[in-house]
N, C-alpha and C. Protein backbone atom coordinates (compact mmCIF):
# COMPACT_ATOMS: atom_id res chain seq x y z
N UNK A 1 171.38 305.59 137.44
CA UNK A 1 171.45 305.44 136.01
C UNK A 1 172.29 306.58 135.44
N UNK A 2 173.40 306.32 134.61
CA UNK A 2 173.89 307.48 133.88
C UNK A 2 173.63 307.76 133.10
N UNK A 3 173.57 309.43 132.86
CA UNK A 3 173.05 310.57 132.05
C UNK A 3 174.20 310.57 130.41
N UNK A 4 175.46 310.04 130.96
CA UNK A 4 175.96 310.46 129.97
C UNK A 4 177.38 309.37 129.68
N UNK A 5 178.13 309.24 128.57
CA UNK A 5 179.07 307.91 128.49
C UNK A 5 179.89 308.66 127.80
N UNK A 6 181.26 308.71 128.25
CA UNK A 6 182.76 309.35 127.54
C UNK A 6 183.52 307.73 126.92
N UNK A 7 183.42 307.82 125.93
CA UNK A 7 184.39 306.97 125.21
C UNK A 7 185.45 306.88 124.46
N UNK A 8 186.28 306.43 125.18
CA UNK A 8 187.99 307.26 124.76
C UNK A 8 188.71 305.56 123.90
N UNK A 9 188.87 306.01 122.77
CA UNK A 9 189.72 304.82 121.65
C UNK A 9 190.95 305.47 121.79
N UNK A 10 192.00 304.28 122.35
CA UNK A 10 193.26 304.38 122.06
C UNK A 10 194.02 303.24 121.85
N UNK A 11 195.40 303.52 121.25
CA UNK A 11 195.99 302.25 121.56
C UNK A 11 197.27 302.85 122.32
N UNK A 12 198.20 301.54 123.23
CA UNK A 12 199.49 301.85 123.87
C UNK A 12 200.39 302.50 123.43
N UNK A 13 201.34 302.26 123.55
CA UNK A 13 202.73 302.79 123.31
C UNK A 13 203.38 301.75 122.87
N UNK A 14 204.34 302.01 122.18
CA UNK A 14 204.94 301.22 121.76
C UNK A 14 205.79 300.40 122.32
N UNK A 15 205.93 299.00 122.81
CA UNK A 15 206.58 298.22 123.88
C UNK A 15 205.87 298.31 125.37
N UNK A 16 204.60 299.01 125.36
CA UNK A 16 204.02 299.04 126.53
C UNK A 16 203.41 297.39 127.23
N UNK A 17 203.63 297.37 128.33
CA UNK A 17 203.07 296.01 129.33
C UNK A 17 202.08 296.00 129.59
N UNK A 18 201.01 295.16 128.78
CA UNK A 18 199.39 295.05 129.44
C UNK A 18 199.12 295.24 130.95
N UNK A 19 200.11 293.69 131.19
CA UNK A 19 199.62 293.77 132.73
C UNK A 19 200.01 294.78 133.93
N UNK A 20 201.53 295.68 133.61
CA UNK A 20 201.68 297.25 134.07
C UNK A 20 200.45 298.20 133.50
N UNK A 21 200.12 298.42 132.64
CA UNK A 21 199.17 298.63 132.50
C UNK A 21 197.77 298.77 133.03
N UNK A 22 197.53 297.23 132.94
CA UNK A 22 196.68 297.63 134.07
C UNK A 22 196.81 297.52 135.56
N UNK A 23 197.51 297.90 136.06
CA UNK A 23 198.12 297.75 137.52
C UNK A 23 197.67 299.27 137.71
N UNK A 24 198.47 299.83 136.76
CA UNK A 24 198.45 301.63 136.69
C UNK A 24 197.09 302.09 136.41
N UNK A 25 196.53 301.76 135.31
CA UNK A 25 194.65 301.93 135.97
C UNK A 25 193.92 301.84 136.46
N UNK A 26 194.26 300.48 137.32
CA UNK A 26 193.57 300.22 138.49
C UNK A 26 194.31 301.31 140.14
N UNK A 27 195.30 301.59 139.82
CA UNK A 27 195.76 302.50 140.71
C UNK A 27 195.15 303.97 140.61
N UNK A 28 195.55 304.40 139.25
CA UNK A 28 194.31 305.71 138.88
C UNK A 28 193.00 305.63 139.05
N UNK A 29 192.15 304.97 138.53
CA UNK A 29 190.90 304.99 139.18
C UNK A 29 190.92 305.27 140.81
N UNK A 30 192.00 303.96 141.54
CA UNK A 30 191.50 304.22 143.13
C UNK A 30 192.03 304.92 143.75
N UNK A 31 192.72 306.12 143.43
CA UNK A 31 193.80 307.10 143.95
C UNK A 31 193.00 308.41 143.24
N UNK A 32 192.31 308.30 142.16
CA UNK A 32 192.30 309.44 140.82
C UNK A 32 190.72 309.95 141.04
N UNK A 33 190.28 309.11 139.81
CA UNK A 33 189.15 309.17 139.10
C UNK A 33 187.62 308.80 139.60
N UNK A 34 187.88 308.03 140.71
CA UNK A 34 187.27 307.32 141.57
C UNK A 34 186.57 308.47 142.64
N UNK A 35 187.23 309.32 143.14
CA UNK A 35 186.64 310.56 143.17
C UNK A 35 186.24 311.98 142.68
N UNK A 36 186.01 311.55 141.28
CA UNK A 36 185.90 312.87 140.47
C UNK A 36 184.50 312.77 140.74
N UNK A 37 183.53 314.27 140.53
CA UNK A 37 182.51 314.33 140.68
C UNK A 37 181.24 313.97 139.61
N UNK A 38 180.42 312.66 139.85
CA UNK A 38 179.86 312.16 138.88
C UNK A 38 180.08 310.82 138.21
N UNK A 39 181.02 310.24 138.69
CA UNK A 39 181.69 309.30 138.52
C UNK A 39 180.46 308.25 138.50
N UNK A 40 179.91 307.46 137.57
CA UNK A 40 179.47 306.12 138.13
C UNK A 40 180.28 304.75 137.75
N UNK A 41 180.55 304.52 136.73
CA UNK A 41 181.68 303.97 136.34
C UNK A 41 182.35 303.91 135.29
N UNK A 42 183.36 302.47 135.07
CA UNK A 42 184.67 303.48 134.16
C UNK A 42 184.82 301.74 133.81
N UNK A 43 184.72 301.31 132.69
CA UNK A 43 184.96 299.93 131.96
C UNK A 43 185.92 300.34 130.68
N UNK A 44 187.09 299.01 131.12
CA UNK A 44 188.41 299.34 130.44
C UNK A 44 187.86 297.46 129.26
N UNK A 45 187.78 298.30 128.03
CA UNK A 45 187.67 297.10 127.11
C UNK A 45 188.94 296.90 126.08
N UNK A 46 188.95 295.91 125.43
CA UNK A 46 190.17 295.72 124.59
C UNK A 46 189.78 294.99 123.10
N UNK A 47 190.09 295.24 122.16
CA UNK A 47 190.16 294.38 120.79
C UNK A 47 191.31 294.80 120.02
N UNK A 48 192.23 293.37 120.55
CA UNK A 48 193.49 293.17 119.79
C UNK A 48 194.28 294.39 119.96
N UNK A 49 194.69 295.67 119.58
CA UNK A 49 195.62 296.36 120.43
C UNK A 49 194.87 297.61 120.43
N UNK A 50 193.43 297.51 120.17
CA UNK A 50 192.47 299.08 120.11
C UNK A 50 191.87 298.91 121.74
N UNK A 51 192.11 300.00 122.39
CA UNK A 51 191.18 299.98 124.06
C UNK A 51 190.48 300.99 124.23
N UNK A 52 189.66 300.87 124.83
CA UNK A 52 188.18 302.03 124.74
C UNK A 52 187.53 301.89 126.37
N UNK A 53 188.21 303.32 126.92
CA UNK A 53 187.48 303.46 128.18
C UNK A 53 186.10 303.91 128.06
N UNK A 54 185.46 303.42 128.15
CA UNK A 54 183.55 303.71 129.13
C UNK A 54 183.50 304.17 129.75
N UNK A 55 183.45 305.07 130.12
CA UNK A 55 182.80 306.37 131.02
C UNK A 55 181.59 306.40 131.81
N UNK A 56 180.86 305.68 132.73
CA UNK A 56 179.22 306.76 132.67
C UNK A 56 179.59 308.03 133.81
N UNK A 57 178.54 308.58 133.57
CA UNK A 57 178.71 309.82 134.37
C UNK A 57 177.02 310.05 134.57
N UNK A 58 177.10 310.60 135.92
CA UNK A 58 175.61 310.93 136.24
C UNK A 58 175.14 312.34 135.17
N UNK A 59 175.79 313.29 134.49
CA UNK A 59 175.69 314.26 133.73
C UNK A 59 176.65 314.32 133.08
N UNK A 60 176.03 315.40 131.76
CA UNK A 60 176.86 315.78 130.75
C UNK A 60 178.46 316.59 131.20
N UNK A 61 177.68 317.24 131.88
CA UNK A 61 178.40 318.54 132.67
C UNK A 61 179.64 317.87 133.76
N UNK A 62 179.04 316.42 134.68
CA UNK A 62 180.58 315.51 134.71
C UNK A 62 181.34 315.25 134.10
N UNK A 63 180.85 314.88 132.67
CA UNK A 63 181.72 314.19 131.70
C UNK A 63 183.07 315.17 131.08
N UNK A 64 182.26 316.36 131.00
CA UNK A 64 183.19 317.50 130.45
C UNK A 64 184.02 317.78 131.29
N UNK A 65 183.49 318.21 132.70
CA UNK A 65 184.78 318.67 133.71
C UNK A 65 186.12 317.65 133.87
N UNK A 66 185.33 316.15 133.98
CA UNK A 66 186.47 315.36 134.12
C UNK A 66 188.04 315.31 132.93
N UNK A 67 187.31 316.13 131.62
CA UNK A 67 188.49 316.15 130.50
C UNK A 67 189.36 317.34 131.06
N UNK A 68 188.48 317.99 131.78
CA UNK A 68 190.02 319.11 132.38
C UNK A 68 190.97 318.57 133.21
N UNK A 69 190.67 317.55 133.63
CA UNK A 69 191.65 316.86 134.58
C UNK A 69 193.01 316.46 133.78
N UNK A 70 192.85 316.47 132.59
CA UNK A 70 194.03 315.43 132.11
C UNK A 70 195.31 316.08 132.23
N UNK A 71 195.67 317.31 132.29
CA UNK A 71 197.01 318.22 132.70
C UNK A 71 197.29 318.07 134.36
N UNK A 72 196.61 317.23 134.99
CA UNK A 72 196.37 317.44 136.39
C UNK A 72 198.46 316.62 136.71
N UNK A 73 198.64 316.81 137.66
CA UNK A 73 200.11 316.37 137.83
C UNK A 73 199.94 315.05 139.01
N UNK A 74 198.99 314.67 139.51
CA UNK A 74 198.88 313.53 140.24
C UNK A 74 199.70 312.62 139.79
N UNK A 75 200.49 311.31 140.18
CA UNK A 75 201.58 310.91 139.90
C UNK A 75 200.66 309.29 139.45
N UNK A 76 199.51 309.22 140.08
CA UNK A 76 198.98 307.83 139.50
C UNK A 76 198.35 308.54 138.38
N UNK A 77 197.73 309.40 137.84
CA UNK A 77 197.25 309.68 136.24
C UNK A 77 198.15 310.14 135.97
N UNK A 78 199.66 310.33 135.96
CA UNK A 78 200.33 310.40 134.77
C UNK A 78 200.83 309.31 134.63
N UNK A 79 201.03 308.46 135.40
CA UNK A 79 201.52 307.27 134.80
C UNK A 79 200.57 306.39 134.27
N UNK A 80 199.47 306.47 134.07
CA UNK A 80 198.42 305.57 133.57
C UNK A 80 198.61 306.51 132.18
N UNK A 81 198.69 307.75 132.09
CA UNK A 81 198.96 308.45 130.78
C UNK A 81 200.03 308.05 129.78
N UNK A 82 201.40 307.77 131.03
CA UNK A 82 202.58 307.35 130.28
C UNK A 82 201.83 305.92 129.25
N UNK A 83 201.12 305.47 129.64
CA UNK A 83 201.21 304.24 128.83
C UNK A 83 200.51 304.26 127.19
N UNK A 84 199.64 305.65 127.40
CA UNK A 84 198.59 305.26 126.43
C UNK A 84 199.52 306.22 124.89
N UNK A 85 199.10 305.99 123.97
CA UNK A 85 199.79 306.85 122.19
C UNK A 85 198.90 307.80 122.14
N UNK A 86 198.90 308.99 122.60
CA UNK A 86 198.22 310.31 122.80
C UNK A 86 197.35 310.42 121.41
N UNK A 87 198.96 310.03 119.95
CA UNK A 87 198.42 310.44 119.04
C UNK A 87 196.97 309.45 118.28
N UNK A 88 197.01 308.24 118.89
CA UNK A 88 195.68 307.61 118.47
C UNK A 88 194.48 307.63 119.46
N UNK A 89 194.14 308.47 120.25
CA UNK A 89 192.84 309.11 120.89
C UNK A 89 191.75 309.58 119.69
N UNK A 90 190.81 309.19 120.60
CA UNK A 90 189.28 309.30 119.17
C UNK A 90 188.86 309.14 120.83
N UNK A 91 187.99 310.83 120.99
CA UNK A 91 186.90 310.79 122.19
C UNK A 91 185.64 311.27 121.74
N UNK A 92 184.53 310.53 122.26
CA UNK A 92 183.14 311.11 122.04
C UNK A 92 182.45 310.91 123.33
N UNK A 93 181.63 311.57 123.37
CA UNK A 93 181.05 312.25 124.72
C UNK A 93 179.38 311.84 124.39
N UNK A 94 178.36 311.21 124.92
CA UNK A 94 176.55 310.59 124.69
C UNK A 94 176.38 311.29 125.89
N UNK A 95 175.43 311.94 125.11
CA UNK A 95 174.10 311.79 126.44
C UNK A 95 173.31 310.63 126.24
N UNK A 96 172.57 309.66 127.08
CA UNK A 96 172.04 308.93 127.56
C UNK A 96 170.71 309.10 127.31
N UNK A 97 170.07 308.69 126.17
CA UNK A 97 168.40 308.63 125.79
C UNK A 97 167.21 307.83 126.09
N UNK A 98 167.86 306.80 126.49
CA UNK A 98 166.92 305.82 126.66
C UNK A 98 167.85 304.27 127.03
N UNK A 99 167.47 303.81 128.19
CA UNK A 99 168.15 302.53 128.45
C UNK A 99 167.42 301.12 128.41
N UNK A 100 167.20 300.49 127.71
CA UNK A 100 166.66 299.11 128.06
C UNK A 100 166.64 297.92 129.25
C-alpha cells in the first residue's frame, strides 16, 4: 500500500506527438523510474491536453528524493522531459491517510 502520491499537472509542448510521447514514457519508466527507490506505481492520465502523472510511493521521503532526479542526464528522462511545457507544471506531494 502506498504511503504517499506525487501528482504532477502538465501539458506538452507545442506540436508534441501523443503517441511519441508515450513511447518515451514508457521507455523512462523501464530504463528510469522503474528503479528509483520506493517506486510502487506511476499512472499517466489525460483530459483533453491537461496530463497528470500519479505517483505512489511507499514513503514520503521516496517521493521527495525522486524530485532530485529531474537534472539527472539519463538520455530516456530527458527525452520524456523534452516533451512536457516545464512552464505549466503544478506538483503536489499526499501523504496517504486512509484508503478504502
Amino acid at each position: 500500500m502506498p504511503n504517499a502520491i506525487s501528482f504532477h499537472s502538465y501539458k506538452l509542448v507545442e506540436g508534441a506527438s501523443v503517441p511519441d510521447f508515450l513511447v518515451a514514457s514508457e521507455q523512462c519508466h523501464n530504463e528510469v523510474v522503474s528503479k528509483w527507490k520506493g517506486l510502487v506505481s506511476w499512472r499517466q492520465l489525460r483530459d483533453g491536453d491537461t496530463w497528470v502523472d500519479w505517483v505512489e510511493w511507499k514513503t514520503m521521503e521516496d517521493a521527495l528524493n525522486a524530485e532530485k532526479h529531474e537534472g539527472e542526464s539519463n538520455p530516456a528522462l530527458q527525452k520524456y522531459f523534452s516533451f512536457i511545457n516545464f512552464d505549466t507544471i503544478k506538483t503536489r506531494n499526499f501523504t496517504v491517510e486512509k484508503n478504502h
